[in-house]
PDB file of N, CA and C in Angstrom:
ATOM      1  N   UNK A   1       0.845  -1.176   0.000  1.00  0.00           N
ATOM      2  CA  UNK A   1       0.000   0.000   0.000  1.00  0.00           C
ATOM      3  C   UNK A   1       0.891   1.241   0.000  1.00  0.00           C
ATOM      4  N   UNK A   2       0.206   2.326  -0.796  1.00  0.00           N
ATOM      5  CA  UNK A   2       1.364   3.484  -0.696  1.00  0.00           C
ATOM      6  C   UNK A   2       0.986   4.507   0.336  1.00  0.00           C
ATOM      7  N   UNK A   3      -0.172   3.795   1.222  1.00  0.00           N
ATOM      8  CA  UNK A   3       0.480   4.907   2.472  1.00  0.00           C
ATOM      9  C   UNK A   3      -0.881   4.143   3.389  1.00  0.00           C
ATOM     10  N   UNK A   4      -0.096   4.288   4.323  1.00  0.00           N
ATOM     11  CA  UNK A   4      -1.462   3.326   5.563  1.00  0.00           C
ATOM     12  C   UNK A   4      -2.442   4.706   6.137  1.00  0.00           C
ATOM     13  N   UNK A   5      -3.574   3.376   6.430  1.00  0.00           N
ATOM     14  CA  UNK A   5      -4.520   4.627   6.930  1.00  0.00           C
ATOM     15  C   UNK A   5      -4.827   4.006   8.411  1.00  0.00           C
ATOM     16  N   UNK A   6      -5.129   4.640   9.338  1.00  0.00           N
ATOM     17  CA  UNK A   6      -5.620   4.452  10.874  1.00  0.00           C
ATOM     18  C   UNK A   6      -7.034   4.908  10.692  1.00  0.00           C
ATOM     19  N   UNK A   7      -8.094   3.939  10.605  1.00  0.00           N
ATOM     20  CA  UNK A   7      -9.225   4.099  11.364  1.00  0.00           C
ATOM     21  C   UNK A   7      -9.859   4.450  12.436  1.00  0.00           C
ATOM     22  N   UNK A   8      -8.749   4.252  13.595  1.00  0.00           N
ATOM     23  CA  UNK A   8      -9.156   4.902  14.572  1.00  0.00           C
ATOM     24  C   UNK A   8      -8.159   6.023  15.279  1.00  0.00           C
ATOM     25  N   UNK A   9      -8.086   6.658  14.269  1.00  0.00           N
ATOM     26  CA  UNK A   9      -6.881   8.164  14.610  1.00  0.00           C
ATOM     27  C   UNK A   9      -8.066   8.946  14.945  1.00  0.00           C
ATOM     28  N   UNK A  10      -7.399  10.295  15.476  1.00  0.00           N
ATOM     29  CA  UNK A  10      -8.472  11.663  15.578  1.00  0.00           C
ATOM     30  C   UNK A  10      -7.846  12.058  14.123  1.00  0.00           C
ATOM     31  N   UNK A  11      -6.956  12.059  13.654  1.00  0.00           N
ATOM     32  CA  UNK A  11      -6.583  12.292  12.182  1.00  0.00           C
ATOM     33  C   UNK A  11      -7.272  12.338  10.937  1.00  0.00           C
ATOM     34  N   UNK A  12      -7.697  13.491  10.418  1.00  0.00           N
ATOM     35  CA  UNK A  12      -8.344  13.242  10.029  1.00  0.00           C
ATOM     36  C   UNK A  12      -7.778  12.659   8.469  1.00  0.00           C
ATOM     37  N   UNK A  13      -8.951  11.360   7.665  1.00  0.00           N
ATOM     38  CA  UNK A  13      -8.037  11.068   6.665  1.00  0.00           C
ATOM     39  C   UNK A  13      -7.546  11.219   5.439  1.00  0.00           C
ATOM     40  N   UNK A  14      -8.184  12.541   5.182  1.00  0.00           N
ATOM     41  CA  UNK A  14      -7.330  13.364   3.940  1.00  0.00           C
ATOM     42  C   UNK A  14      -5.746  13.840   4.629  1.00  0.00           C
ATOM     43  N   UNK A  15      -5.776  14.311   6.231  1.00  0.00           N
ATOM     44  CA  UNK A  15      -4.185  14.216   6.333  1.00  0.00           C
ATOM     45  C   UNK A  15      -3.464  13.180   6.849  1.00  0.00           C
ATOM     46  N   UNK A  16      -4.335  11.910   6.668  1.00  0.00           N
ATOM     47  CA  UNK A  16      -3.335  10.581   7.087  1.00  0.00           C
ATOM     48  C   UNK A  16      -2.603  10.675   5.401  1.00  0.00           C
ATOM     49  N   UNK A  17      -3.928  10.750   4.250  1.00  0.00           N
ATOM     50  CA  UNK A  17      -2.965  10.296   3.160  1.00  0.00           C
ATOM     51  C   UNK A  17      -2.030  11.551   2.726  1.00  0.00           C
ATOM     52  N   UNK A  18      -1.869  13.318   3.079  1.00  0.00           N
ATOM     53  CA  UNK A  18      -1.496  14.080   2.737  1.00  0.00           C
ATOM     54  C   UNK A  18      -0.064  13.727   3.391  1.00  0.00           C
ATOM     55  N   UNK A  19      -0.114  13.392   4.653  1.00  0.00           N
ATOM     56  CA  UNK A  19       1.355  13.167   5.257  1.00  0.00           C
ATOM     57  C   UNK A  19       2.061  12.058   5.094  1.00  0.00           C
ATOM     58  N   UNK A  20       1.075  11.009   4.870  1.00  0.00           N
ATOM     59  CA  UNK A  20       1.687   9.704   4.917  1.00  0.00           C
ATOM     60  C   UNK A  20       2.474   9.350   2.848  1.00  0.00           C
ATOM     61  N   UNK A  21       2.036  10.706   2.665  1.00  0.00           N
ATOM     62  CA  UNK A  21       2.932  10.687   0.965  1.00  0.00           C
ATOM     63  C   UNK A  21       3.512  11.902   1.492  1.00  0.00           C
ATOM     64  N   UNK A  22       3.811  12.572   2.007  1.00  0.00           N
ATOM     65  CA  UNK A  22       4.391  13.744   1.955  1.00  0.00           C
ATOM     66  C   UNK A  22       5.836  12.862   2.611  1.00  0.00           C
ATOM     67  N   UNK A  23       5.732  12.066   3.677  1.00  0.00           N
ATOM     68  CA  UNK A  23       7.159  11.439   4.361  1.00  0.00           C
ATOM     69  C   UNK A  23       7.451  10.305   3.480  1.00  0.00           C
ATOM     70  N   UNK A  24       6.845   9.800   2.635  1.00  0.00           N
ATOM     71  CA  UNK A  24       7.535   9.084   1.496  1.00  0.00           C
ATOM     72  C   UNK A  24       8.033   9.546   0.621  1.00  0.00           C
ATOM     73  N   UNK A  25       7.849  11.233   0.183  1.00  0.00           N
ATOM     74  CA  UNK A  25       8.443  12.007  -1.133  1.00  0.00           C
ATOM     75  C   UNK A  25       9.433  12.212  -0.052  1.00  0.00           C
ATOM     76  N   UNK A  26       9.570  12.920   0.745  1.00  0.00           N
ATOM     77  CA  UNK A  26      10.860  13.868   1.609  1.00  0.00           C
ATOM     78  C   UNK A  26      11.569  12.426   1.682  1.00  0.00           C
ATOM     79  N   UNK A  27      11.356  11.158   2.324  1.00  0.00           N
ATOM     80  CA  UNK A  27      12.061  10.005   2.389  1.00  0.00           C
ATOM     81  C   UNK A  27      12.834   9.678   1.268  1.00  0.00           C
ATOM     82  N   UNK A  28      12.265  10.111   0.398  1.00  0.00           N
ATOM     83  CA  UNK A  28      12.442   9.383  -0.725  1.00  0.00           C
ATOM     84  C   UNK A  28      12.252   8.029  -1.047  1.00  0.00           C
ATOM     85  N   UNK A  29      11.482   7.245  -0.078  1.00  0.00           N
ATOM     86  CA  UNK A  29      10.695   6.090  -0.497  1.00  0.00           C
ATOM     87  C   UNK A  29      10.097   6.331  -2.214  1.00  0.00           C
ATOM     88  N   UNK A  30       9.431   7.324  -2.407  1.00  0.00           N
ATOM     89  CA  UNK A  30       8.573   8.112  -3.397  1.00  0.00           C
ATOM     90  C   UNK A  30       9.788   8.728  -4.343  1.00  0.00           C
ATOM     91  N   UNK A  31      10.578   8.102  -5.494  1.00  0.00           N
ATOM     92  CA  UNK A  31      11.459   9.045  -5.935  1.00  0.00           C
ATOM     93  C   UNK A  31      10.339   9.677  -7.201  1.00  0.00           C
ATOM     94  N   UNK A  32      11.755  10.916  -7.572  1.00  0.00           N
ATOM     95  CA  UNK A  32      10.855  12.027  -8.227  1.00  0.00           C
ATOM     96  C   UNK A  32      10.391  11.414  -9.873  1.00  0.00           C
ATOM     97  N   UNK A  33       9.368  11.610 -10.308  1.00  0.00           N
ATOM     98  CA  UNK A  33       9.013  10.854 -11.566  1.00  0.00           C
ATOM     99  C   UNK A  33       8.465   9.774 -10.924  1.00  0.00           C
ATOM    100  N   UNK A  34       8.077   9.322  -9.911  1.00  0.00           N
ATOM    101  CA  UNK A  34       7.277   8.465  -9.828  1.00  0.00           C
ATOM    102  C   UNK A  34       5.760   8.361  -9.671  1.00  0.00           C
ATOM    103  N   UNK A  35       4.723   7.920 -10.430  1.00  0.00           N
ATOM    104  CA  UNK A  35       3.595   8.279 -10.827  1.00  0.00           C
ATOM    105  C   UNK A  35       2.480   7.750  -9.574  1.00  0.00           C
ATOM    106  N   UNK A  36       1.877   8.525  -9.267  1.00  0.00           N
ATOM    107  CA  UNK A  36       0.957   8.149  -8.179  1.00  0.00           C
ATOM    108  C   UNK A  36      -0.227   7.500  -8.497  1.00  0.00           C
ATOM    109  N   UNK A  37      -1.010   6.676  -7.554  1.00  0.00           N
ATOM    110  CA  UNK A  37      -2.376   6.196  -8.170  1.00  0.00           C
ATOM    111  C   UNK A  37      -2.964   7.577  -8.873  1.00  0.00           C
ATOM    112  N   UNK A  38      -4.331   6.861  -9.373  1.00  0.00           N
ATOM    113  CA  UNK A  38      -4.977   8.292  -9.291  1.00  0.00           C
ATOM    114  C   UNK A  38      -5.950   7.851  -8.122  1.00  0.00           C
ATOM    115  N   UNK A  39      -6.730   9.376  -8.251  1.00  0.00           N
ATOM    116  CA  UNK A  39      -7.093   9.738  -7.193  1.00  0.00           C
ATOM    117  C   UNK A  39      -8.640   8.522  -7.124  1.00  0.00           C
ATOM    118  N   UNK A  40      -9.308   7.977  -7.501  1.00  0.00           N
ATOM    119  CA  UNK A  40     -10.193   7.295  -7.519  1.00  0.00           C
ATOM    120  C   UNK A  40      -9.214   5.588  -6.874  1.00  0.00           C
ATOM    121  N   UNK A  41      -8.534   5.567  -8.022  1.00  0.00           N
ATOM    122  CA  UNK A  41      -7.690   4.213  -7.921  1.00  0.00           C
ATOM    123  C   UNK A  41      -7.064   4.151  -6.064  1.00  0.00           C
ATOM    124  N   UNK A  42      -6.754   5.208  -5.161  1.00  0.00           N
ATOM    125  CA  UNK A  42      -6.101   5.224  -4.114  1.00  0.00           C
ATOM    126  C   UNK A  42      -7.559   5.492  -2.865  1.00  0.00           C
ATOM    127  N   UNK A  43      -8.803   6.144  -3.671  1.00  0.00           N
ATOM    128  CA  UNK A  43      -9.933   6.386  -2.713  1.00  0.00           C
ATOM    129  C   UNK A  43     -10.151   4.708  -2.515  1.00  0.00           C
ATOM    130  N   UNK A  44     -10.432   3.962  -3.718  1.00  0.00           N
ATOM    131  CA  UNK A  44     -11.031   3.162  -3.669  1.00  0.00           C
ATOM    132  C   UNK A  44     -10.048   2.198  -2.690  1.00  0.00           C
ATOM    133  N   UNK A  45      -8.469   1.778  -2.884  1.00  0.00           N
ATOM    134  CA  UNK A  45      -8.022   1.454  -1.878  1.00  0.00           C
ATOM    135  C   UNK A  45      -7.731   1.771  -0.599  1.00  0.00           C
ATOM    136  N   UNK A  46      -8.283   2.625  -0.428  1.00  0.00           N
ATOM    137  CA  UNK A  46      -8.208   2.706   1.240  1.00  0.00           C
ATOM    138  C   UNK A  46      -9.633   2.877   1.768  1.00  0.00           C
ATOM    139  N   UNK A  47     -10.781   2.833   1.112  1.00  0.00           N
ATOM    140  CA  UNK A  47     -11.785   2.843   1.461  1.00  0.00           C
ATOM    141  C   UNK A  47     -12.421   4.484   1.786  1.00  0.00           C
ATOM    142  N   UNK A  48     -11.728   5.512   0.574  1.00  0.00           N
ATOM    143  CA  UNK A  48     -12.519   6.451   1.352  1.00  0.00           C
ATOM    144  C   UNK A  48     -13.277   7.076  -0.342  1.00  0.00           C
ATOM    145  N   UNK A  49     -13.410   8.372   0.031  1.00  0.00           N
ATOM    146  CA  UNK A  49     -14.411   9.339  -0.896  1.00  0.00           C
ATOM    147  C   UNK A  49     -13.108   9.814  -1.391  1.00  0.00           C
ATOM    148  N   UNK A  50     -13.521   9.605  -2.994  1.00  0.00           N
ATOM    149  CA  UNK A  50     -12.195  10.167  -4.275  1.00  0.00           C
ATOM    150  C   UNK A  50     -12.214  12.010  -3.957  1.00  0.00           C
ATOM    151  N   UNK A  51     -13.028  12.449  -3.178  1.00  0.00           N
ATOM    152  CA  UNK A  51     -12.992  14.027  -2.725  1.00  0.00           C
ATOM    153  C   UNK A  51     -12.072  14.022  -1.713  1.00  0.00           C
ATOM    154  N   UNK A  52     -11.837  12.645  -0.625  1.00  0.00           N
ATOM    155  CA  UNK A  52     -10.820  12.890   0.427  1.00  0.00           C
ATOM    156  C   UNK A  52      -9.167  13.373  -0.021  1.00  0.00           C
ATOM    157  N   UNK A  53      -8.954  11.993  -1.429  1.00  0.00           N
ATOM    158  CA  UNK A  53      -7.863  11.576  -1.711  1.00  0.00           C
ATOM    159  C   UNK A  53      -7.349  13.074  -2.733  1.00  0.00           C
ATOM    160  N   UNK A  54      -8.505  13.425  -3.572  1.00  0.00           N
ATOM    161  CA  UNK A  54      -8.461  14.691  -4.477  1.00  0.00           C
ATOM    162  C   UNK A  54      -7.903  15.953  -3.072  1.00  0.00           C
ATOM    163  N   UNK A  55      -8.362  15.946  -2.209  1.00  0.00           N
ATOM    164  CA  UNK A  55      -7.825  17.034  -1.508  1.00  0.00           C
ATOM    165  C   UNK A  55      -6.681  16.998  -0.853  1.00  0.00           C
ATOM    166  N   UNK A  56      -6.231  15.710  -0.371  1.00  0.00           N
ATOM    167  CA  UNK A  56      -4.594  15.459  -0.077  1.00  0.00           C
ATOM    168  C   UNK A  56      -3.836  15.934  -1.439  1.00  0.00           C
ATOM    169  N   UNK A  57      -4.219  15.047  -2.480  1.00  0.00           N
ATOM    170  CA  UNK A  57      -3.479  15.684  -3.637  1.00  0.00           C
ATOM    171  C   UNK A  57      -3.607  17.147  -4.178  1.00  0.00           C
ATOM    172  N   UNK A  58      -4.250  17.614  -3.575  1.00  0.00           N
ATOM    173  CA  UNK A  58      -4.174  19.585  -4.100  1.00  0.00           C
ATOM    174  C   UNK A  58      -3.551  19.809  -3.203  1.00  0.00           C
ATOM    175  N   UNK A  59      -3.346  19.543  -1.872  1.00  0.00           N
ATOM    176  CA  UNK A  59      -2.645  20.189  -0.380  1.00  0.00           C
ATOM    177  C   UNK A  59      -0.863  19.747  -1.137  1.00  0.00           C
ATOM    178  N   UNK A  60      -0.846  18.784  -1.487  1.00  0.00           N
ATOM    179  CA  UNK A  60       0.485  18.094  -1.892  1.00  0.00           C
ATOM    180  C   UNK A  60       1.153  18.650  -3.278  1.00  0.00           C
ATOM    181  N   UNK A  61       0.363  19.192  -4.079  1.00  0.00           N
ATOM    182  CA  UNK A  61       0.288  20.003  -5.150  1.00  0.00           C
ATOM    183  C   UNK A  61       0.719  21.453  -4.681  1.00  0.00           C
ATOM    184  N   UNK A  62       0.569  21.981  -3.942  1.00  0.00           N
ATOM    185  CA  UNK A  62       0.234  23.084  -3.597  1.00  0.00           C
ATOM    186  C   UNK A  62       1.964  23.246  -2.992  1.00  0.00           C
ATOM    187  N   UNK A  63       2.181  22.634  -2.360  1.00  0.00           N
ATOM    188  CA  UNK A  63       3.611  22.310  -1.197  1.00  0.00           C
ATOM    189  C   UNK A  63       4.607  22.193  -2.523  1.00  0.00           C
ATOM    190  N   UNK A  64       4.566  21.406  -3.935  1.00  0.00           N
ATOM    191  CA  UNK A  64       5.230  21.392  -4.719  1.00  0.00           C
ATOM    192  C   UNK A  64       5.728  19.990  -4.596  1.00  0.00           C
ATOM    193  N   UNK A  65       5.124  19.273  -3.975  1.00  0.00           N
ATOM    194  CA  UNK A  65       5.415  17.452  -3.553  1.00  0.00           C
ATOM    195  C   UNK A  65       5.287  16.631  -4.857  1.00  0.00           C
ATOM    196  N   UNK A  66       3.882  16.864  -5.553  1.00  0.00           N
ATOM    197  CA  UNK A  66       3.645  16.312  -6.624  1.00  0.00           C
ATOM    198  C   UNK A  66       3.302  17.385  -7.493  1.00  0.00           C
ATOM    199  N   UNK A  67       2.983  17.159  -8.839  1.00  0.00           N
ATOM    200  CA  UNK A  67       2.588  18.025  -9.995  1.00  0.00           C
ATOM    201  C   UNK A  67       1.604  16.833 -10.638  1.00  0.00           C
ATOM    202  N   UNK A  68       0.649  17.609 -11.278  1.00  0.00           N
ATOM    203  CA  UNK A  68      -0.365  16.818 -12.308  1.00  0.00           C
ATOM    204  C   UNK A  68      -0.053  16.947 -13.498  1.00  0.00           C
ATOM    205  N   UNK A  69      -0.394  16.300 -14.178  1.00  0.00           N
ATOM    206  CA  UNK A  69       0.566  16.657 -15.836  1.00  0.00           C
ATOM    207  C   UNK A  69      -1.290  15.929 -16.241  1.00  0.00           C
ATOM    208  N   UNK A  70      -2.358  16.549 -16.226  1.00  0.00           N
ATOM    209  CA  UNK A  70      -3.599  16.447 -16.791  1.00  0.00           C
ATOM    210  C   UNK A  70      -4.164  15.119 -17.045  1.00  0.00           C
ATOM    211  N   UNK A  71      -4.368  13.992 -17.797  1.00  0.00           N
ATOM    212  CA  UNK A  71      -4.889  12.979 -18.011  1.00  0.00           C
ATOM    213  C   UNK A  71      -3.401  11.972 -17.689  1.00  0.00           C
ATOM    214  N   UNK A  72      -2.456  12.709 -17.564  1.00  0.00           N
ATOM    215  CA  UNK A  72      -1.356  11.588 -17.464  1.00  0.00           C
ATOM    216  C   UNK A  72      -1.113  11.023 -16.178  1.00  0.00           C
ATOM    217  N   UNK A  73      -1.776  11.909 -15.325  1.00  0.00           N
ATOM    218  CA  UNK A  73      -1.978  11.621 -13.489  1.00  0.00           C
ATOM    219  C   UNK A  73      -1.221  12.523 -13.390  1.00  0.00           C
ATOM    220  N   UNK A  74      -0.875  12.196 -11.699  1.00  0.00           N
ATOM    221  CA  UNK A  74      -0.367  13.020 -10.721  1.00  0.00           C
ATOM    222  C   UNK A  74       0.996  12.101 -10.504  1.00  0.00           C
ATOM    223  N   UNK A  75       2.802  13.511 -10.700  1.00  0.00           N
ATOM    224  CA  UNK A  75       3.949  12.539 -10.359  1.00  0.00           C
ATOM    225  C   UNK A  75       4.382  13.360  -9.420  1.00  0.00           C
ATOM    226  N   UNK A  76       5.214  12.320  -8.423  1.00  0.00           N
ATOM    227  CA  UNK A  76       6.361  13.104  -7.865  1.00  0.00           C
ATOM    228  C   UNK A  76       7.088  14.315  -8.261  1.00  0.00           C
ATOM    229  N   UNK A  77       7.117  15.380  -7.763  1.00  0.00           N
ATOM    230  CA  UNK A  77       7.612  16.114  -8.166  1.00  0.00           C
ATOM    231  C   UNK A  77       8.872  16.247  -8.092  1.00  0.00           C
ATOM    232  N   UNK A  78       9.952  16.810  -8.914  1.00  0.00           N
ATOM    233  CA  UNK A  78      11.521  17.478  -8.483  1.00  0.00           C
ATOM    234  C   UNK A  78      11.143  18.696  -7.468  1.00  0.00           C
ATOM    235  N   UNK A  79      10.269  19.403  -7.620  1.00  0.00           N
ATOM    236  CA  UNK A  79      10.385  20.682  -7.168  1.00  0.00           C
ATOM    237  C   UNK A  79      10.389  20.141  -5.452  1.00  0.00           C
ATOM    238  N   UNK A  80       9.748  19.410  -4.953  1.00  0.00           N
ATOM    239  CA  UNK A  80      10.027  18.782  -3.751  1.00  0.00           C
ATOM    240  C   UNK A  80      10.767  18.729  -3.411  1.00  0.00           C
ATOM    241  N   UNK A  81      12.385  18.957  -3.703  1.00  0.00           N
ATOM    242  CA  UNK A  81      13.362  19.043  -3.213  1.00  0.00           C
ATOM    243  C   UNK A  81      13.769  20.455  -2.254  1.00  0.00           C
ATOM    244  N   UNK A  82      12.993  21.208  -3.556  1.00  0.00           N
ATOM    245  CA  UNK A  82      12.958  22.669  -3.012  1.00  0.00           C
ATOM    246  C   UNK A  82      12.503  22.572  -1.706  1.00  0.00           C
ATOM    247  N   UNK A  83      11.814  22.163  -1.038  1.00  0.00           N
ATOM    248  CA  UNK A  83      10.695  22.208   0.106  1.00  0.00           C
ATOM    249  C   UNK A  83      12.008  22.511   1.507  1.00  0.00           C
ATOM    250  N   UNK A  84      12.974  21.236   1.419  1.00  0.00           N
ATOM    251  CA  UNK A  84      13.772  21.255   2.126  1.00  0.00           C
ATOM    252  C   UNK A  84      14.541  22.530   2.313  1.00  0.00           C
ATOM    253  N   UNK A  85      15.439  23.291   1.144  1.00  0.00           N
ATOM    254  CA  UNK A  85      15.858  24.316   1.287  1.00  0.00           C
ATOM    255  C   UNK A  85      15.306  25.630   1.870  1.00  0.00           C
ATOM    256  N   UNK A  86      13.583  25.528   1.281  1.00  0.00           N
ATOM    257  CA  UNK A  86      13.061  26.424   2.067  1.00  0.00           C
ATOM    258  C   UNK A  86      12.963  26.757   3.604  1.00  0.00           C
ATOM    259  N   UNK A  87      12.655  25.075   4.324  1.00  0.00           N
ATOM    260  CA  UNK A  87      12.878  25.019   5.501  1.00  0.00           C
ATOM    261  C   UNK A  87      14.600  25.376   6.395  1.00  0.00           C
ATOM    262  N   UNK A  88      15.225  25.077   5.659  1.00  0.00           N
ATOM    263  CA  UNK A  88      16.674  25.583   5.636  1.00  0.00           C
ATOM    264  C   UNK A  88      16.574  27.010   5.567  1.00  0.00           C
ATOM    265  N   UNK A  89      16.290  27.773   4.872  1.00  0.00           N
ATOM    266  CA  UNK A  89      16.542  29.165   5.039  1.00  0.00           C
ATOM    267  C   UNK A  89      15.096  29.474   5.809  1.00  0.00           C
ATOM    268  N   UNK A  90      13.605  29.243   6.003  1.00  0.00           N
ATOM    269  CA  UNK A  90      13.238  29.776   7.551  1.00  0.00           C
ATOM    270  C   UNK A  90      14.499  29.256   8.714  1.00  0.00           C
ATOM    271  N   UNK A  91      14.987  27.947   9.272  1.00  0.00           N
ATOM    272  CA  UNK A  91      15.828  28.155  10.164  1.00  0.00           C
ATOM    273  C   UNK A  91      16.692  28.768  10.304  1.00  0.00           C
ATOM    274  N   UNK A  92      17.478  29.099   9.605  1.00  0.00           N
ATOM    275  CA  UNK A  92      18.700  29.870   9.546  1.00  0.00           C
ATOM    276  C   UNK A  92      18.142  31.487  10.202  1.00  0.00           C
ATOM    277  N   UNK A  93      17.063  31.754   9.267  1.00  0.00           N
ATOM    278  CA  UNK A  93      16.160  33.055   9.561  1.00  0.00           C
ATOM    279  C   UNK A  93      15.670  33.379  11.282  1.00  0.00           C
ATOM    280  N   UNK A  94      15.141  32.080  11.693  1.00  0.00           N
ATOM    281  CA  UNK A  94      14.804  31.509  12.704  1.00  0.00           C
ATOM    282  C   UNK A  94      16.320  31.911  13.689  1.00  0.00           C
ATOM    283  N   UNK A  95      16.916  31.155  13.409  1.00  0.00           N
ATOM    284  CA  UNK A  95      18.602  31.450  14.600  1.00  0.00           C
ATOM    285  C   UNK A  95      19.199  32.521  14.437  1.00  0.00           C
ATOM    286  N   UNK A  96      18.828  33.207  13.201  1.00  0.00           N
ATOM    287  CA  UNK A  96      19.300  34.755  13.321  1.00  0.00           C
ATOM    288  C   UNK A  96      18.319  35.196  14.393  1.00  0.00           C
ATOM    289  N   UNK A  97      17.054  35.585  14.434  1.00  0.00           N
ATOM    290  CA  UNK A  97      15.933  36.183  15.092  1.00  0.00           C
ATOM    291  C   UNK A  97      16.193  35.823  16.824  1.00  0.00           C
ATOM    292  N   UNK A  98      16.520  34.773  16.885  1.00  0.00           N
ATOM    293  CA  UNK A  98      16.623  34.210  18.570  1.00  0.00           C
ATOM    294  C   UNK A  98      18.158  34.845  18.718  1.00  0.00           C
ATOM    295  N   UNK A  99      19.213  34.443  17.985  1.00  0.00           N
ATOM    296  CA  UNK A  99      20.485  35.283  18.391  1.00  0.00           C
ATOM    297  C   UNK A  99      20.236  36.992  18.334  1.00  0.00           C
ATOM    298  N   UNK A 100      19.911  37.353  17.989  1.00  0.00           N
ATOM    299  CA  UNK A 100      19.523  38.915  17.917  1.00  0.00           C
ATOM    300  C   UNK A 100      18.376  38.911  19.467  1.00  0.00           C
ATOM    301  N   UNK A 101      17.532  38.739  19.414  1.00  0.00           N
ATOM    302  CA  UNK A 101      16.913  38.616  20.736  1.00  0.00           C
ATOM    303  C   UNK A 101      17.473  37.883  21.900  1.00  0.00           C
ATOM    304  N   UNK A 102      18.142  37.737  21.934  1.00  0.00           N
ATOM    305  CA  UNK A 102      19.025  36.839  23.514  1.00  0.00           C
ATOM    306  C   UNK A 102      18.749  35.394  23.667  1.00  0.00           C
ATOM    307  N   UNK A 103      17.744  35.031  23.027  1.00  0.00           N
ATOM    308  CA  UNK A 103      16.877  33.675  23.632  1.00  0.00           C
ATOM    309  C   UNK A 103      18.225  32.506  23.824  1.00  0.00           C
ATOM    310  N   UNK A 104      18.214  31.655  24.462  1.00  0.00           N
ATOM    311  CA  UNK A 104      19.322  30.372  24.449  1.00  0.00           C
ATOM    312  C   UNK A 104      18.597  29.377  23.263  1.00  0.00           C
ATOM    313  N   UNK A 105      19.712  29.075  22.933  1.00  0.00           N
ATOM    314  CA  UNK A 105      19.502  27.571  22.078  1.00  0.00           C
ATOM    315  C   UNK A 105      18.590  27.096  22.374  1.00  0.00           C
ATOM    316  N   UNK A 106      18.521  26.514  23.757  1.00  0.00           N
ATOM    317  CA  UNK A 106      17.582  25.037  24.080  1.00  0.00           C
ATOM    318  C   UNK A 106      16.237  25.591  24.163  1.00  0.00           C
ATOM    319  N   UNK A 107      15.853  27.018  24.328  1.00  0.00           N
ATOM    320  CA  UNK A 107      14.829  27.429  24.602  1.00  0.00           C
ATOM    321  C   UNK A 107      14.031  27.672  23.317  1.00  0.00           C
ATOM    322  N   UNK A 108      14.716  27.855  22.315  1.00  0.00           N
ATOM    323  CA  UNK A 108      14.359  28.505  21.180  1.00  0.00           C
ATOM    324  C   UNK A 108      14.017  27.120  20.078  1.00  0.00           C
ATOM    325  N   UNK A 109      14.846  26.004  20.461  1.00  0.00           N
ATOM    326  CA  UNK A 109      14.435  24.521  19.831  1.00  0.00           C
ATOM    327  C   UNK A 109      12.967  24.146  20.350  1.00  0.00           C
ATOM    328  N   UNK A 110      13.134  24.463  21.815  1.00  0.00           N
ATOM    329  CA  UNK A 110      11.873  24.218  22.258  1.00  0.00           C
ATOM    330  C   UNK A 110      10.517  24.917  21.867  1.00  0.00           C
ATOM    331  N   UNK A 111      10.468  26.215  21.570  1.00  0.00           N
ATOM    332  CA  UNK A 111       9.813  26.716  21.113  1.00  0.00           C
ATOM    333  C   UNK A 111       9.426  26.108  19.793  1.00  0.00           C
ATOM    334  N   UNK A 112      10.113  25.848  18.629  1.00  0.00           N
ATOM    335  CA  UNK A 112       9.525  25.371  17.699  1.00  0.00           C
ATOM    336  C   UNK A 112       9.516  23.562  17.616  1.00  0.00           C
ATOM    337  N   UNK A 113       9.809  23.070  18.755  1.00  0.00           N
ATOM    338  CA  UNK A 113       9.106  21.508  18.926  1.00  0.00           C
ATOM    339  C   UNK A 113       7.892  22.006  19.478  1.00  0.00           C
ATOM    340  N   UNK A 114       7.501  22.988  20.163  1.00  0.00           N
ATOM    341  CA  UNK A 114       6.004  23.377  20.652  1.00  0.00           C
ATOM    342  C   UNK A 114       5.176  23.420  19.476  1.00  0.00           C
ATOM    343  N   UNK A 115       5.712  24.384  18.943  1.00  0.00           N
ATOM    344  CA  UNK A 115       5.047  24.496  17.507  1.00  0.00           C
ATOM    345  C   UNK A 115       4.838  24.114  16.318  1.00  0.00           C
ATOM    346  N   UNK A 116       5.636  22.764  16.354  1.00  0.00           N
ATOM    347  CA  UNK A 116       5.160  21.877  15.343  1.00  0.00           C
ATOM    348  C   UNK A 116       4.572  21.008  15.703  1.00  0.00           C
ATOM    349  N   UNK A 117       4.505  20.842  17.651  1.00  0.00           N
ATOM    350  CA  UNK A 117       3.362  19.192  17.651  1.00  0.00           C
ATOM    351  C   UNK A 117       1.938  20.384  17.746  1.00  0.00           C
ATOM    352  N   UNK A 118       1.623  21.558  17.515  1.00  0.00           N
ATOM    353  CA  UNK A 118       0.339  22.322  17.896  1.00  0.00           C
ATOM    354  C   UNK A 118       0.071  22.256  15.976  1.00  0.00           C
ATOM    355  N   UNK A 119       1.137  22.221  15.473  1.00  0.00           N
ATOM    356  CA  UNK A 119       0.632  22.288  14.181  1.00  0.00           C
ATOM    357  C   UNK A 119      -0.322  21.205  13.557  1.00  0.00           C
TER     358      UNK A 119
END
């Protein structure tokens, strides 16, 4: 299966399948050029509504994870690579902002482990 689903998560499951392909592209489990179900073909295997799976894939579209190339489906994208660098230059941005304000290291990691399990 290309990405598991939990039935009994509070998760909801357009972002079980939005994340659970989003850590297979960044993994690279998912290399780039590799063609995804479509969106009916992946509703129907996991048992949900082709509107769930259609909206992971626009959220994932959107991030630059995958691209649609029209009747040919939806592939992995290259531009996904980008994603990483971006996060690279917010941190960097990030440790400038806390070194300019005084904050310590450990306090300032902590701050954004706060803020990514609230995310």
């Amino acid at each position: 299966m290309i990405v598991d689903l939990d039935t009994s998560s509070s998760v909801p499951p357009f972002e079980q399948v939005r994340s659970g392909l989003a850590s297979r592209i960044n993994d690279h489990s998912l290399t780039v050029g590799t063609r995804l179900p479509t969106v009916r073909k992946l509703a129907a295997d996991l048992g949900l509504a082709a509107n769930t799976v259609a909206r992971a894939y626009r959220e994932l579209e959107v991030a630059g994870l995958i691209e649609t190339r029209g009747r040919t489906g939806s592939f992995v994208s290259s531009a996904g690579d980008e994603t990483r660098q971006q996060l690279r230059d917010a941190a960097a941005d990030y440790a400038d902002l806390t070194h300019r304000l005084g904050v310590p290291h450990t306090e300032a990691i902590d701050i954004v482990a706060t803020a990514i399990k609230q995310a």
